[in-house]
C-alpha atoms as a PDB file:
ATOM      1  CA  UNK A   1     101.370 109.779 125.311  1.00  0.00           C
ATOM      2  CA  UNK A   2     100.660 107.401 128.257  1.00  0.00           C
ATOM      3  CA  UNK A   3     102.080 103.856 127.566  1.00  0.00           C
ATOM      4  CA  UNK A   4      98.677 102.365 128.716  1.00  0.00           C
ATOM      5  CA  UNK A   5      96.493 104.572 125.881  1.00  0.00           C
ATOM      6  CA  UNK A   6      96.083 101.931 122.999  1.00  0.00           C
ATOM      7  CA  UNK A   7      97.793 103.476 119.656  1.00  0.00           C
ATOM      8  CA  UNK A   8      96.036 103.686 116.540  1.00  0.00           C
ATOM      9  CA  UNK A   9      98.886 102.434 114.822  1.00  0.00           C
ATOM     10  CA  UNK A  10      98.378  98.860 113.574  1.00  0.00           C
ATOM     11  CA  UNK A  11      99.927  96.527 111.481  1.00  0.00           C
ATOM     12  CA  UNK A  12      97.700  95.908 108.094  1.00  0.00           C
ATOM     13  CA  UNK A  13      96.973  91.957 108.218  1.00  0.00           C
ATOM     14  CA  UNK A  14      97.406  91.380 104.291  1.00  0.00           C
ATOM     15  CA  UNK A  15     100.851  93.189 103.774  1.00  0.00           C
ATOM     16  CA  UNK A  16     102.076  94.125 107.483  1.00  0.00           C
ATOM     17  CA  UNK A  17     102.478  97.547 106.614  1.00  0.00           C
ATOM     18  CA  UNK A  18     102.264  99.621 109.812  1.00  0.00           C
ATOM     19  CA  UNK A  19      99.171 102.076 109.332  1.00  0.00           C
ATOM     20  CA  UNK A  20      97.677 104.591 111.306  1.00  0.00           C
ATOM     21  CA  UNK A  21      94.261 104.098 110.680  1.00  0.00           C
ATOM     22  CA  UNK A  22      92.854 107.116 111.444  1.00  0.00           C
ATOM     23  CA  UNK A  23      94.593 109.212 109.275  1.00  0.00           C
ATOM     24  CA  UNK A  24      96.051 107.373 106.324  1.00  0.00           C
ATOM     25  CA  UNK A  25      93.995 105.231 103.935  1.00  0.00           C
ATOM     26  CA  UNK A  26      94.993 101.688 103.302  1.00  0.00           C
ATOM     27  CA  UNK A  27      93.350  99.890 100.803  1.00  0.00           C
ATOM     28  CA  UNK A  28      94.072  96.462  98.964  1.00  0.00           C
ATOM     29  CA  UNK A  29      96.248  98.387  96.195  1.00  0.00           C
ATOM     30  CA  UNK A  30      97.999 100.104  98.799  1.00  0.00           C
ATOM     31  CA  UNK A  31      99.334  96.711  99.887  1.00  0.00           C
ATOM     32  CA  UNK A  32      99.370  95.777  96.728  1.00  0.00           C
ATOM     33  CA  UNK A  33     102.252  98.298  95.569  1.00  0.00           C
ATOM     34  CA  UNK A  34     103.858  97.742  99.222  1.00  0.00           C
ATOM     35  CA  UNK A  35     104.400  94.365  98.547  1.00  0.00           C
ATOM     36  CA  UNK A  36     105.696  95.210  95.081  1.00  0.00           C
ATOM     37  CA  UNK A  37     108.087  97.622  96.365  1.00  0.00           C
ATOM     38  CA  UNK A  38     109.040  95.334  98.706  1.00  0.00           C
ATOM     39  CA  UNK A  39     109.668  92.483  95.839  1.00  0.00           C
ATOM     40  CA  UNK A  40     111.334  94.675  93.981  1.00  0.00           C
ATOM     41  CA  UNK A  41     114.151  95.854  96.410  1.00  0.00           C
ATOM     42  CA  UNK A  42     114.664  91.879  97.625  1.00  0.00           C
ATOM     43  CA  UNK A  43     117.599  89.748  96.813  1.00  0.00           C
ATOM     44  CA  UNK A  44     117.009  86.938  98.390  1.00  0.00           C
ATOM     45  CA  UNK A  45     115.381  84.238  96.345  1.00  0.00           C
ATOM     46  CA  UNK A  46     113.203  82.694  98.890  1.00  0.00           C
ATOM     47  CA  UNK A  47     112.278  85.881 100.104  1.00  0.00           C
ATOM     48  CA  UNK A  48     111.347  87.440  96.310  1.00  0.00           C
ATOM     49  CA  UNK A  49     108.984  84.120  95.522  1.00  0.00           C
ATOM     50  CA  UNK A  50     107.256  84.768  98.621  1.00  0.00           C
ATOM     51  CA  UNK A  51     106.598  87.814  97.890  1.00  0.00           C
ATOM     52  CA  UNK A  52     105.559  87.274  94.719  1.00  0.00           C
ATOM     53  CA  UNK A  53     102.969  84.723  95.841  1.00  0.00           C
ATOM     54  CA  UNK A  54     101.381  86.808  98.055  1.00  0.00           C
ATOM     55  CA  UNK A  55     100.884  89.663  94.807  1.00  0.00           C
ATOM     56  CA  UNK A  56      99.671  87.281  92.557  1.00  0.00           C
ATOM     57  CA  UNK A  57      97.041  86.208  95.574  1.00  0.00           C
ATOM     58  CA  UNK A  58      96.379  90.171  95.646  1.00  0.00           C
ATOM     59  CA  UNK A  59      96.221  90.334  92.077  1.00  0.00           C
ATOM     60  CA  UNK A  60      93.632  87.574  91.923  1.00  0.00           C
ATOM     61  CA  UNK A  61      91.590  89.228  93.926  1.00  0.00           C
ATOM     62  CA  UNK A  62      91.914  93.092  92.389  1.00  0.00           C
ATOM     63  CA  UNK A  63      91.229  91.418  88.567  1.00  0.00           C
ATOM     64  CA  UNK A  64      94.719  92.630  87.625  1.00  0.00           C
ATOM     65  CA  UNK A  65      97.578  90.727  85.391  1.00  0.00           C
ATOM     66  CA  UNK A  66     100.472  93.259  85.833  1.00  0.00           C
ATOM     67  CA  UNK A  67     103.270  93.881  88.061  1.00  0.00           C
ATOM     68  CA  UNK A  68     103.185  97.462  87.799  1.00  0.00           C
ATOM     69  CA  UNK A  69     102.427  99.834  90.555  1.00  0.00           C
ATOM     70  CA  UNK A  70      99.218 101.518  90.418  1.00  0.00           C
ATOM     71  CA  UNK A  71      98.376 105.430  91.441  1.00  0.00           C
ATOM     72  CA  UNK A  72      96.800 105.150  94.568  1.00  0.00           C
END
């Protein structure tokens, strides 16, 4: 792959999940459960009530209560 051919692999801008957008589907509950994954393997305080801001924003917006990952 030539170094000056722009990749296709981009960084989603709601949970900065690396995607490669043609071939793998990324919707808001796939960053949804990203971020959840993410919040659930974090130790750091700071770090975990960031997180959890940003899925309660998500959750807002999907109409959801839970912290449950949902089948994508």
């Amino acid at each position: 792959m030539s170094p000056l051919r722009q990749s296709d692999i981009r960084a989603c801008p709601v949970c900065g999940k690396m995607v490669h957008r043609p071939d793998e589907r990324h919707t808001l509950f796939h960053c949804r459960n990203y971020l959840l994954k993410q919040l659930y393997q974090e130790a750091s305080p700071s770090r975990r009530a960031s997180l959890q801001e940003r899925v309660d924003s998500l959750n807002e917006r999907l109409s959801l209560k839970g912290q449950n990952l949902i089948d994508t």
